[in-house]
N, C-alpha and C. Protein backbone atom coordinates (compact mmCIF):
# COMPACT_ATOMS: atom_id res chain seq x y z
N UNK A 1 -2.05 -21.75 -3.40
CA UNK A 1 -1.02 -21.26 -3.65
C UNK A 1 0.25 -20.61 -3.67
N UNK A 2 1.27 -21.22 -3.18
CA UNK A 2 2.56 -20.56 -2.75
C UNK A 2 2.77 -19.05 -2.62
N UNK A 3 2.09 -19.06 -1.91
CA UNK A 3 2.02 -17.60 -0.52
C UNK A 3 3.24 -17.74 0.28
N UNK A 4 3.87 -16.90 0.28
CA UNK A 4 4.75 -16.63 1.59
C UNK A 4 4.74 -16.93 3.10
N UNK A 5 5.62 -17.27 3.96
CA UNK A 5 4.65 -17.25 5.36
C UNK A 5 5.94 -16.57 6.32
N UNK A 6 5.94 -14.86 6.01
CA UNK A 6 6.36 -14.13 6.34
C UNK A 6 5.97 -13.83 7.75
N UNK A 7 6.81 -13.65 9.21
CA UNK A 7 5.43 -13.42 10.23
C UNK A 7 4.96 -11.89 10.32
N UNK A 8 5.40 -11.61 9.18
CA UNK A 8 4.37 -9.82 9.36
C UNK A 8 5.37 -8.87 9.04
N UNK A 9 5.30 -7.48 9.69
CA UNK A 9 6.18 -6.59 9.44
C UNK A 9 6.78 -6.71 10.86
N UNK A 10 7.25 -7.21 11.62
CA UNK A 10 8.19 -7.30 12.45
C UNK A 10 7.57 -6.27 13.62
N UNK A 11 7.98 -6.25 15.12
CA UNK A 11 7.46 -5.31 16.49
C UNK A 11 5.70 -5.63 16.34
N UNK A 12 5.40 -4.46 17.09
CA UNK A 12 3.87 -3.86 16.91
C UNK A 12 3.02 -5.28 17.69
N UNK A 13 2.14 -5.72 17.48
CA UNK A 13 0.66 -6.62 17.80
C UNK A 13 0.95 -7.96 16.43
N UNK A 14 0.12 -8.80 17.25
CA UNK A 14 -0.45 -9.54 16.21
C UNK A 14 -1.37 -9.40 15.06
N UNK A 15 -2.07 -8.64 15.29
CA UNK A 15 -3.54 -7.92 14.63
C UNK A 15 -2.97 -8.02 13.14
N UNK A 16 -1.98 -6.86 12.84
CA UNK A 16 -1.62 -7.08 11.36
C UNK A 16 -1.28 -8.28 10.41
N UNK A 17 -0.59 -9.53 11.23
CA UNK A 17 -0.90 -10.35 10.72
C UNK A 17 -1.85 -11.11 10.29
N UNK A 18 -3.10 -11.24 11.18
CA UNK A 18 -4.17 -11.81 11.40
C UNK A 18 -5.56 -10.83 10.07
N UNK A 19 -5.14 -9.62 10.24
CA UNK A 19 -5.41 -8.87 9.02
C UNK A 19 -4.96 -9.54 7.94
N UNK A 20 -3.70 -9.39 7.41
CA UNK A 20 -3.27 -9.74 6.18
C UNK A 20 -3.75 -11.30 5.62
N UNK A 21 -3.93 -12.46 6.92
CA UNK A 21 -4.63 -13.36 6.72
C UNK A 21 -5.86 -13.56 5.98
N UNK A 22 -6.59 -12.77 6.91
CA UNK A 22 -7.92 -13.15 6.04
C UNK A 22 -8.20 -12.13 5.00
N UNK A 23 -7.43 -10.92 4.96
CA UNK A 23 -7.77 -10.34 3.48
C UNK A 23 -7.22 -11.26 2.07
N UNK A 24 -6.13 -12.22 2.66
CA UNK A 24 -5.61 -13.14 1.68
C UNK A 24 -6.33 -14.24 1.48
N UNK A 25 -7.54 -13.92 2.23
CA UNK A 25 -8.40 -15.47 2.23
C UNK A 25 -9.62 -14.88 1.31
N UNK A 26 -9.97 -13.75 1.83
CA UNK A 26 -10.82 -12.90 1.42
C UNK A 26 -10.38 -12.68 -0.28
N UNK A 27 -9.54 -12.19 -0.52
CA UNK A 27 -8.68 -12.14 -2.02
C UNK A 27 -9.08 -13.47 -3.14
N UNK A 28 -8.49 -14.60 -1.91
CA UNK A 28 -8.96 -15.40 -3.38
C UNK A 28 -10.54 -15.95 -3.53
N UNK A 29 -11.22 -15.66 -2.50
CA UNK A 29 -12.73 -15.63 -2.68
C UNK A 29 -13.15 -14.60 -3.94
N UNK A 30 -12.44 -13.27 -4.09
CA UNK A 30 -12.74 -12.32 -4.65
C UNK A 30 -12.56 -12.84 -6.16
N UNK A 31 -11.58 -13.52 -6.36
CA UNK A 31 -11.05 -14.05 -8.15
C UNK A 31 -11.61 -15.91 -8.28
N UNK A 32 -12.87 -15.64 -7.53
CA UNK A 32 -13.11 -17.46 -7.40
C UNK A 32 -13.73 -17.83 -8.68
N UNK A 33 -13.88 -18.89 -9.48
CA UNK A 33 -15.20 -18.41 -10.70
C UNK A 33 -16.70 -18.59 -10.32
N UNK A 34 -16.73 -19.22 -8.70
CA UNK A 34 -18.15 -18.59 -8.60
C UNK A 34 -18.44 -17.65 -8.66
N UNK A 35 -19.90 -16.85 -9.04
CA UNK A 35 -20.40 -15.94 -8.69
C UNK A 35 -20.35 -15.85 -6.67
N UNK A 36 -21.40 -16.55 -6.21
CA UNK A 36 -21.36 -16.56 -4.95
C UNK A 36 -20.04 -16.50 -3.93
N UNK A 37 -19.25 -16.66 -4.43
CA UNK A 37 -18.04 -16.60 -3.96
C UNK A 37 -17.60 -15.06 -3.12
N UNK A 38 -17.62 -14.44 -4.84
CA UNK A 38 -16.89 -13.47 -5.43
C UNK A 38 -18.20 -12.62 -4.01
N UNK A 39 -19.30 -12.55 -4.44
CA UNK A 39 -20.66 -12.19 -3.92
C UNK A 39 -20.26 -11.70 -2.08
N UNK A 40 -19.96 -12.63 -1.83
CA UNK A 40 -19.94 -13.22 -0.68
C UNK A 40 -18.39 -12.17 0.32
N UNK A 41 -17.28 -12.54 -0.96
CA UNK A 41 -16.38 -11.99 -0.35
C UNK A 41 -16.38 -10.36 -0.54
N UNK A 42 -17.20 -9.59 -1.63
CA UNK A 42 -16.82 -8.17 -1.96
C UNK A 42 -18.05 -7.98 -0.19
N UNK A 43 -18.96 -8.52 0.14
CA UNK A 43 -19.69 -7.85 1.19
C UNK A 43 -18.76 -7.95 2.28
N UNK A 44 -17.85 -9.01 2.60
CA UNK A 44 -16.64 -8.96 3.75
C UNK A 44 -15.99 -7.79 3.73
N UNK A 45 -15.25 -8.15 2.36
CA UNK A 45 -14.65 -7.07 2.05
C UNK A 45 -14.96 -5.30 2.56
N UNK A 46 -16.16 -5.37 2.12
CA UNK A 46 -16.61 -3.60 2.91
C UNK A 46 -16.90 -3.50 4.03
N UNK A 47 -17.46 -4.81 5.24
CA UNK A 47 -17.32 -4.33 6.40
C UNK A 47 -15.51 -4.74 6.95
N UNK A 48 -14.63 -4.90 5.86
CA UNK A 48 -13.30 -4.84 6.36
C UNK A 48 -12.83 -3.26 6.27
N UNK A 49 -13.26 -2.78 5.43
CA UNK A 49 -12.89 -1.77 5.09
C UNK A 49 -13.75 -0.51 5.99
N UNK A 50 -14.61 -0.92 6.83
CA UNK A 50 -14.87 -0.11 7.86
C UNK A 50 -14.43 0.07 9.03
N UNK A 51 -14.13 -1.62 9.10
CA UNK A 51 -13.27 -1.76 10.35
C UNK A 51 -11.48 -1.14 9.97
N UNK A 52 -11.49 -1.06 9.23
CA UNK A 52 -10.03 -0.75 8.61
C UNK A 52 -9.74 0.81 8.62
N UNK A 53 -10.71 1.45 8.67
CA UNK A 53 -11.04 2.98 8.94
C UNK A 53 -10.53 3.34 10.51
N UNK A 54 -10.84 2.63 10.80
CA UNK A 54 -10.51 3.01 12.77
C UNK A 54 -8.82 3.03 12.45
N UNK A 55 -8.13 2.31 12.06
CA UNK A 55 -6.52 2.20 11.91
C UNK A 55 -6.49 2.67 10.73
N UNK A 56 -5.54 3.65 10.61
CA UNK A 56 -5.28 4.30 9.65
C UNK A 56 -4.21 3.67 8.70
N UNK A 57 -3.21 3.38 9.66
CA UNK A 57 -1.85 2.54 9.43
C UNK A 57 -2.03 1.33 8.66
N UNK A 58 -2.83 0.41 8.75
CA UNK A 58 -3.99 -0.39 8.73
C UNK A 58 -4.60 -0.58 7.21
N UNK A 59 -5.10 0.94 6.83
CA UNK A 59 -5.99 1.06 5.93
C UNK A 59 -5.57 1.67 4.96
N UNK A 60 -3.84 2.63 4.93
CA UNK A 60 -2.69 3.06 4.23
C UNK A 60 -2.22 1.51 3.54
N UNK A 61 -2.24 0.66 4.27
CA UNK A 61 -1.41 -1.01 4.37
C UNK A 61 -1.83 -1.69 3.20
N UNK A 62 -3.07 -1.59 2.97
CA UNK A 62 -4.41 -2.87 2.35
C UNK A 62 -4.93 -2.02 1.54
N UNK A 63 -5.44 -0.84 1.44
CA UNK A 63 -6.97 -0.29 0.26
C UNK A 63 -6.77 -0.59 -0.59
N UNK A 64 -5.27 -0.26 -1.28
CA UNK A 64 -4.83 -0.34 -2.46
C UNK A 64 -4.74 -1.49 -3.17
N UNK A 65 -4.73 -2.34 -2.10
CA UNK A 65 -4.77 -3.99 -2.84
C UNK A 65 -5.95 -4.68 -2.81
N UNK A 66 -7.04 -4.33 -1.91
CA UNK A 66 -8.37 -4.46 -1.93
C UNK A 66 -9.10 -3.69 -3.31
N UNK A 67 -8.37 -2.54 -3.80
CA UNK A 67 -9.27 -2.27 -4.83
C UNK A 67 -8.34 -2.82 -6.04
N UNK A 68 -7.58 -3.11 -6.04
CA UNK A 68 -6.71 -4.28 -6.94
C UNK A 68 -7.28 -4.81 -7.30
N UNK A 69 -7.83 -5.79 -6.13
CA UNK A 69 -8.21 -7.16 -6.32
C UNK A 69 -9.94 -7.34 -6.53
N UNK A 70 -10.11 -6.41 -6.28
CA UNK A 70 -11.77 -5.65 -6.55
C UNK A 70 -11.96 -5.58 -8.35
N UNK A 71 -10.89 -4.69 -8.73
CA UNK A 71 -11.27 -4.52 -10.08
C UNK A 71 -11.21 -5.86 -11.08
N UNK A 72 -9.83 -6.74 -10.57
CA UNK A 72 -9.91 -7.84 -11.19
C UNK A 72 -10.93 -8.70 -10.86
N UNK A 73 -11.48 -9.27 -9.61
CA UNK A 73 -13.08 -9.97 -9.48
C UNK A 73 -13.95 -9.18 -10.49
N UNK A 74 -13.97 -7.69 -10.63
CA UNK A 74 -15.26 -7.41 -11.52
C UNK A 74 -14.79 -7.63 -13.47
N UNK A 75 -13.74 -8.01 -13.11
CA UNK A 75 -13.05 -8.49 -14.78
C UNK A 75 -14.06 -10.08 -14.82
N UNK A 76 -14.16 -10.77 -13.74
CA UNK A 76 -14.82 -11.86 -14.22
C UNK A 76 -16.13 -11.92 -14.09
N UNK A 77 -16.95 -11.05 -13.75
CA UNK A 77 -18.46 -10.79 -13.82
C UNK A 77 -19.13 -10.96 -15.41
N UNK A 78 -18.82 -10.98 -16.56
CA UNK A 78 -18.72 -11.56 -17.88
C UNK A 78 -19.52 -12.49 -18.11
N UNK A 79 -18.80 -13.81 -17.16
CA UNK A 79 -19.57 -15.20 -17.76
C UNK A 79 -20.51 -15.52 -16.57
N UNK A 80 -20.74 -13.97 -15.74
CA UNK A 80 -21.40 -14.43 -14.81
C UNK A 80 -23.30 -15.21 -14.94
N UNK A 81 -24.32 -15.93 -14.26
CA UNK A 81 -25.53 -15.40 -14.93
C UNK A 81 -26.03 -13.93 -14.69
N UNK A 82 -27.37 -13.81 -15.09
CA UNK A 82 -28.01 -12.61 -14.34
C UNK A 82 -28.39 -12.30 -13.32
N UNK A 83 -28.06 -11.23 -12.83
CA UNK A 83 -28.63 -10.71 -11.19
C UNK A 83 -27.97 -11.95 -10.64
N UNK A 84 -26.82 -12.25 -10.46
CA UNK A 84 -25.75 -12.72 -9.79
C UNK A 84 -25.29 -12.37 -8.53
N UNK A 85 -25.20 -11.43 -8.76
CA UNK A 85 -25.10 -10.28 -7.37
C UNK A 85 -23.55 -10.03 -7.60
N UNK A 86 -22.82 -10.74 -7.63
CA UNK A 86 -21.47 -10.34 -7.78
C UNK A 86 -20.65 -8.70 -8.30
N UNK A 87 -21.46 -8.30 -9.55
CA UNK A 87 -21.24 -7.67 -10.22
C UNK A 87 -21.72 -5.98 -9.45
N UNK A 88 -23.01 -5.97 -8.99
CA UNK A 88 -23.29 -4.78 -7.89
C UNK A 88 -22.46 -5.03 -6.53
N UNK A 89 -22.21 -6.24 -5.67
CA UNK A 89 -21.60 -5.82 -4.70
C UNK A 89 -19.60 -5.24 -5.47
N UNK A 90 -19.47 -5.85 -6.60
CA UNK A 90 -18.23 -5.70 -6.54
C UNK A 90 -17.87 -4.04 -7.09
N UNK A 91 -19.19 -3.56 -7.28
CA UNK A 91 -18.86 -2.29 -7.61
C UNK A 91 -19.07 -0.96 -6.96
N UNK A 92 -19.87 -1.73 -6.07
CA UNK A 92 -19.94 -0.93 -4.15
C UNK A 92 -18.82 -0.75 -3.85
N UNK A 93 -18.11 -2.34 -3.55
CA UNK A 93 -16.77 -2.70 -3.20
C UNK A 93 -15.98 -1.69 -4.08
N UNK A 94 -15.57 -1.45 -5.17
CA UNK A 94 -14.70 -0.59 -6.02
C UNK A 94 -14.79 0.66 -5.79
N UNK A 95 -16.06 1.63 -5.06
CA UNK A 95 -16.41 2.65 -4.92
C UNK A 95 -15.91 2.93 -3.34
N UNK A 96 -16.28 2.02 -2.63
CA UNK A 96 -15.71 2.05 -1.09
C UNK A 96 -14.37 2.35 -1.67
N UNK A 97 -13.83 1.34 -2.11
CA UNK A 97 -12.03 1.03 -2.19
C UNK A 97 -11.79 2.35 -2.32
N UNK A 98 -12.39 2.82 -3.69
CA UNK A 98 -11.09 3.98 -4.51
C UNK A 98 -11.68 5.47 -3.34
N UNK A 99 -12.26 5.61 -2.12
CA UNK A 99 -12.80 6.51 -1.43
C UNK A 99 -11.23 6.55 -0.85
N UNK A 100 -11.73 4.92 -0.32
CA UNK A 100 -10.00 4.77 0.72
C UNK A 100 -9.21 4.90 0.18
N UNK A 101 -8.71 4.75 -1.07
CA UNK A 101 -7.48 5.05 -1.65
C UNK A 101 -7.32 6.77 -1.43
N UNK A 102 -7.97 7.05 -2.00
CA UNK A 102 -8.03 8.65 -2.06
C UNK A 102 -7.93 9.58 -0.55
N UNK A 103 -8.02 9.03 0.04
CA UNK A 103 -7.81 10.11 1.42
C UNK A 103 -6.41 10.43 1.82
């Protein structure tokens, strides 16, 4: 979907781009209508968000849109089945997020 292909915020490393990549890959795993999907990407998601802890700059950049995009994946847990898994990792995921938001 017509994503931008901005090359980043300009100076600095590659890293941030390569970040913003796969959290954008990671993102639409998060709003997929699989369950397994969704499953799959909120567990990425939190070891991103550990690795995202070491850079601060990094983790100022993204939390806020990781728990964005967190709360809307757990908007579609609904028509999920049972014990899906989706629905507990995405609320790990929401609890990590709003930690990082908050610091």
């Amino acid at each position: 979907g017509g994503g931008s292909s901005s090359g980043g915020g300009g100076g600095g490393t590659g890293a941030a781009v390569n970040v913003k990549s796969i959290l954008r890959r990671l993102f639409a795993f998060q709003t997929h209508p699989e369950p397994s999907k969704r499953l799959g990407a909120s567990v990425a998601l939190q070891r991103c968000l550990i690795e995202l802890r070491q850079h601060p700059a990094l983790m100022e950049a993204h939390a806020l849109e990781i728990l964005e995009v967190t709360l809307r994946s757990l908007r579609l847990v609904e028509g999920d089945p049972p014990r899906a898994g989706a629905e507990e990792a995405g609320a790990l995921l929401a609890r990590a997020a709003t930690r990082a938001v908050a610091r």
